[in-house]
C-alpha atoms as a PDB file:
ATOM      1  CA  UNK A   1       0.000   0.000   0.000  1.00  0.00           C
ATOM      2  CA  UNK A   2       1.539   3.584  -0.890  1.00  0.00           C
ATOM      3  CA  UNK A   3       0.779   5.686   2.030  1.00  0.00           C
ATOM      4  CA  UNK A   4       2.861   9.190   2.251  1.00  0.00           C
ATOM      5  CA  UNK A   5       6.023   9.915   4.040  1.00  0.00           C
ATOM      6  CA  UNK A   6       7.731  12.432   5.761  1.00  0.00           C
ATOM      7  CA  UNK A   7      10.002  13.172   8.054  1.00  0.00           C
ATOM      8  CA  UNK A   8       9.979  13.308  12.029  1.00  0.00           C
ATOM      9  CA  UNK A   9       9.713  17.521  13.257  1.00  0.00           C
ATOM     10  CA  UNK A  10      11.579  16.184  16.305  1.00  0.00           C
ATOM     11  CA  UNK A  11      13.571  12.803  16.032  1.00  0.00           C
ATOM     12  CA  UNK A  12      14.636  13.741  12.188  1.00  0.00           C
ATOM     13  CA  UNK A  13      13.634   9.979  11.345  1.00  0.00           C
ATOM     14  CA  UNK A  14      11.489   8.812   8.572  1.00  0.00           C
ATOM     15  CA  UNK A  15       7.509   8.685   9.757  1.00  0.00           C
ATOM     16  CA  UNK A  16       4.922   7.233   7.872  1.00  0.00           C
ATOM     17  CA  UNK A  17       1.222   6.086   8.024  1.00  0.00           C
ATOM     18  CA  UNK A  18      -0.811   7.688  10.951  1.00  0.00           C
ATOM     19  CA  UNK A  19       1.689   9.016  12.885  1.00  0.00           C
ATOM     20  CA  UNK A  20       2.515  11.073   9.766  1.00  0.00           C
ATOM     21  CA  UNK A  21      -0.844  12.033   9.363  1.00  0.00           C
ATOM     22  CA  UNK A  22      -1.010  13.185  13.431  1.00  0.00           C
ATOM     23  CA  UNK A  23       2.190  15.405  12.635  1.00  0.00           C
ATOM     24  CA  UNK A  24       0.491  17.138  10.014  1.00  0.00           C
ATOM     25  CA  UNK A  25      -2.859  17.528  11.793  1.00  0.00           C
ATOM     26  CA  UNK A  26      -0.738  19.190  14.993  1.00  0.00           C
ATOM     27  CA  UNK A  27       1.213  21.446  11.896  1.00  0.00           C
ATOM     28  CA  UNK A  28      -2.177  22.409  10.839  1.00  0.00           C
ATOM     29  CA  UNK A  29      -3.751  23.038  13.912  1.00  0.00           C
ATOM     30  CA  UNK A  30      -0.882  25.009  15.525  1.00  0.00           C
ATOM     31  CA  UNK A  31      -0.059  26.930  12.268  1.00  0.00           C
ATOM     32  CA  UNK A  32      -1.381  30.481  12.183  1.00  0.00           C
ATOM     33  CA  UNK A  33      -3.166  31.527   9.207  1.00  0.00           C
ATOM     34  CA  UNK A  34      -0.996  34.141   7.147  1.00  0.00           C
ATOM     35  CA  UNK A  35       2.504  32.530   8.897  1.00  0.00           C
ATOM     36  CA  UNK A  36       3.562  30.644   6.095  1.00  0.00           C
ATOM     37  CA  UNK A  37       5.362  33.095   3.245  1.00  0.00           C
ATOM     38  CA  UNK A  38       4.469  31.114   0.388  1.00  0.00           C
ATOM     39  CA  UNK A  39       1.173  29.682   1.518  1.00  0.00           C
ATOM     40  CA  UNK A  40      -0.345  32.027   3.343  1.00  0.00           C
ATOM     41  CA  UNK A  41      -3.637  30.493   3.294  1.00  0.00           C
ATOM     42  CA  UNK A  42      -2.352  27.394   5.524  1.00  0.00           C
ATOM     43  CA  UNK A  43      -3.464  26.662   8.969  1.00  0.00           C
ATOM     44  CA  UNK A  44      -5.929  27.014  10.914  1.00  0.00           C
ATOM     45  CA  UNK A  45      -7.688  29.842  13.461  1.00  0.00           C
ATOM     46  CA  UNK A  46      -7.123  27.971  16.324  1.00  0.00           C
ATOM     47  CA  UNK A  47      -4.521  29.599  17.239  1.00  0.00           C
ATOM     48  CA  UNK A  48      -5.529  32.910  17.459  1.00  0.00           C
ATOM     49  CA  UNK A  49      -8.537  31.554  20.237  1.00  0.00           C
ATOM     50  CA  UNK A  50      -6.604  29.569  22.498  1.00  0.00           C
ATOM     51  CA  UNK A  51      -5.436  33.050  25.098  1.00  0.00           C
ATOM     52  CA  UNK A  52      -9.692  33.633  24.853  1.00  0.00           C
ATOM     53  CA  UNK A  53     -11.591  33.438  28.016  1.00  0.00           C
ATOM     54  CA  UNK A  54     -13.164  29.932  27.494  1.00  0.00           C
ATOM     55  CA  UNK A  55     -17.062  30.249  27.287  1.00  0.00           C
ATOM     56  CA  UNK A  56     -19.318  27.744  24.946  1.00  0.00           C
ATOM     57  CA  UNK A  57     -19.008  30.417  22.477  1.00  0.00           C
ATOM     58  CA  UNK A  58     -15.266  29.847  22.353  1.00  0.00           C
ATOM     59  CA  UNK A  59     -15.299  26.327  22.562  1.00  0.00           C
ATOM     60  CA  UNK A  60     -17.646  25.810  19.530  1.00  0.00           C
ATOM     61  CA  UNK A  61     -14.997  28.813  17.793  1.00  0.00           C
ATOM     62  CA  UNK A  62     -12.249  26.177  18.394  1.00  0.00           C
ATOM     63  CA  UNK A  63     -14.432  23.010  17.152  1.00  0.00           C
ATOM     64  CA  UNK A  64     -15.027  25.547  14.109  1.00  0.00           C
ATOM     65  CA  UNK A  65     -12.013  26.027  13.276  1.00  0.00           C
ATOM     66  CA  UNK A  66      -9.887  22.773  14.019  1.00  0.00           C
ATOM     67  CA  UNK A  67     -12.762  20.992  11.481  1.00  0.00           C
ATOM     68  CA  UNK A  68     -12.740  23.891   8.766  1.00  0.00           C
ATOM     69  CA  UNK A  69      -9.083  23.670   8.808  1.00  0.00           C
ATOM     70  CA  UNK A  70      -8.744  19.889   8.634  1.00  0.00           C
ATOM     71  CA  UNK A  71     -11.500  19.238   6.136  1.00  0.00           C
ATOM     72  CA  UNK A  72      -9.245  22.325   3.763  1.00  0.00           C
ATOM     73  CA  UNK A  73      -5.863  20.608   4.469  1.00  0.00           C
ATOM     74  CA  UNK A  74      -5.836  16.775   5.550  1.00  0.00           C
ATOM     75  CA  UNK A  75      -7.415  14.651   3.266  1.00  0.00           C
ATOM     76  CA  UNK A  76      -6.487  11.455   5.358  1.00  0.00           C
ATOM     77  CA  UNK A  77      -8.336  12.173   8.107  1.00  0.00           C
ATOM     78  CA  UNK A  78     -12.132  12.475   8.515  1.00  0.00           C
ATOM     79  CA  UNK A  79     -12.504  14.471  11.870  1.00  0.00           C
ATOM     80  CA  UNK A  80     -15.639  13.272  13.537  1.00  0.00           C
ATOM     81  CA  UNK A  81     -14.944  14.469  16.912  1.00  0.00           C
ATOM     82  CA  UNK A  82     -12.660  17.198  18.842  1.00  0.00           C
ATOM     83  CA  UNK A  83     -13.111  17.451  22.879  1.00  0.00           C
ATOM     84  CA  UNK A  84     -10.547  19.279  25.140  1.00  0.00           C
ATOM     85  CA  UNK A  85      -9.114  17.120  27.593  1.00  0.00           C
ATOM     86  CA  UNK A  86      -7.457  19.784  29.607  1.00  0.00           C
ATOM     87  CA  UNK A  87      -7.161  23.696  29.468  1.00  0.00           C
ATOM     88  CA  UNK A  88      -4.560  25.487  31.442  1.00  0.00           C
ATOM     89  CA  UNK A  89      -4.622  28.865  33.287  1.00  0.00           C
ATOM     90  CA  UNK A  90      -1.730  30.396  30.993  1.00  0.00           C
ATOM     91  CA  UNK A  91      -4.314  29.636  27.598  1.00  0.00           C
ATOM     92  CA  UNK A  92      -2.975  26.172  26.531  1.00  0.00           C
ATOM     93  CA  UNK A  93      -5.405  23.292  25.645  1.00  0.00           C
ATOM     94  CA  UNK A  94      -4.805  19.988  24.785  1.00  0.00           C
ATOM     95  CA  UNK A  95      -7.283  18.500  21.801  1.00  0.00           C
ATOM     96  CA  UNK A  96      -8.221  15.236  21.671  1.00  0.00           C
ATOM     97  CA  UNK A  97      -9.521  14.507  17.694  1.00  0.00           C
ATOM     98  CA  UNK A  98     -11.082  11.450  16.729  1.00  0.00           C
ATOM     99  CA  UNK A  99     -11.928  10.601  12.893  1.00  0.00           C
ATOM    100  CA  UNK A 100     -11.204   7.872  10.088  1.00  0.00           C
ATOM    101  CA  UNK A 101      -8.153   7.676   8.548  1.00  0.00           C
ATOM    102  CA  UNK A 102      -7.460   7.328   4.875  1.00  0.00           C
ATOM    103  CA  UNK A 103      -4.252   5.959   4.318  1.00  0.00           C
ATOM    104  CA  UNK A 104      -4.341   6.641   0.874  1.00  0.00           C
ATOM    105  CA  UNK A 105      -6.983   9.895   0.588  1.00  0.00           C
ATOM    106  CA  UNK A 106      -4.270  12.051  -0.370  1.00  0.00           C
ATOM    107  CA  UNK A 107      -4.351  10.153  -3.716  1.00  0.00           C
ATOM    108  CA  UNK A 108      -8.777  11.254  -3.896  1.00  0.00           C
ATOM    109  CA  UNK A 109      -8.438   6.622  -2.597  1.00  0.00           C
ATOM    110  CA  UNK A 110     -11.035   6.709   0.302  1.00  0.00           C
ATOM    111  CA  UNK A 111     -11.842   3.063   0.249  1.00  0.00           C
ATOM    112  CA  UNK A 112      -9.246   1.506   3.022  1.00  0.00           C
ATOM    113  CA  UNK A 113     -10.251   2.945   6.002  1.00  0.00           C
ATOM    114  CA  UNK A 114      -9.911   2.913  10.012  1.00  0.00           C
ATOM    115  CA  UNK A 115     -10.775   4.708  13.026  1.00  0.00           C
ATOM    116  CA  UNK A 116      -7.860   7.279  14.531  1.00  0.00           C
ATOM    117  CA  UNK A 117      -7.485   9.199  17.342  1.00  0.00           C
ATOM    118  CA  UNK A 118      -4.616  12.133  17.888  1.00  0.00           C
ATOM    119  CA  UNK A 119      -3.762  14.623  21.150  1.00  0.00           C
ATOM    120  CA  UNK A 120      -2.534  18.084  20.110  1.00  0.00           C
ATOM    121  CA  UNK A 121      -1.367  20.757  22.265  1.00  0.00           C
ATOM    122  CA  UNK A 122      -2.044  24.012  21.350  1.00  0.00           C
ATOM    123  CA  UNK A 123      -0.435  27.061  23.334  1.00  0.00           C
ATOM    124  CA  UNK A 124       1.346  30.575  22.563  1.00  0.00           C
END
């Protein structure tokens, strides 16, 4: 099966399959929009909402924009549900995602499939 391939942010190592697919989804997620010089459209507006007081208004913001984001920029991964598993006084949350995975979706194959789960931390 020809999944993608990248490379580790932190170890330097080759990664492939899903934890590929969680490094890009935490590169997505923790990207602001307009930070990228030659794709400024990349990321999400997460990032601008996580020093926000946190209120239901906030938390459906953040929903908002993890799933706009990852439905624009991840095509291996069906998000299905985001919950916040923590939140901590100095604005950082930690996002707990849950979708399917496509191993092969970013060739347009969605026909292998299977359920996912990824924690991302998201903090100034």
């Amino acid at each position: 099966m020809a999944g993608s391939t990248g490379v580790d942010a932190s170890a330097g190592v080759t990664l492939s399959g899903w934890p590929h697919v969680a490094q890009s989804i935490a590169t997505i997620l923790t990207t602001r929009i307009g930070a990228r010089v030659m794709r400024r459209d990349f990321g999400s507006d997460l990032m601008s909402l996580v020093d926000a007081p946190i209120s239901d208004r906030v938390v459906l913001a953040m929903f908002v924009a993890a799933a706009t984001a990852l439905n624009r920029w991840e095509p291996r991964f069906s998000l299905d549900r985001v919950a916040i598993a923590a939140a901590g006084a100095e604005g950082g949350i930690l996002l707990v995602l849950s979708g399917t995975y496509f191993p092969r979706g970013h060739l347009g194959d969605f026909n292998v499939q299977e359920d996912a789960q990824t924690r991302v931390v998201v903090s100034q």
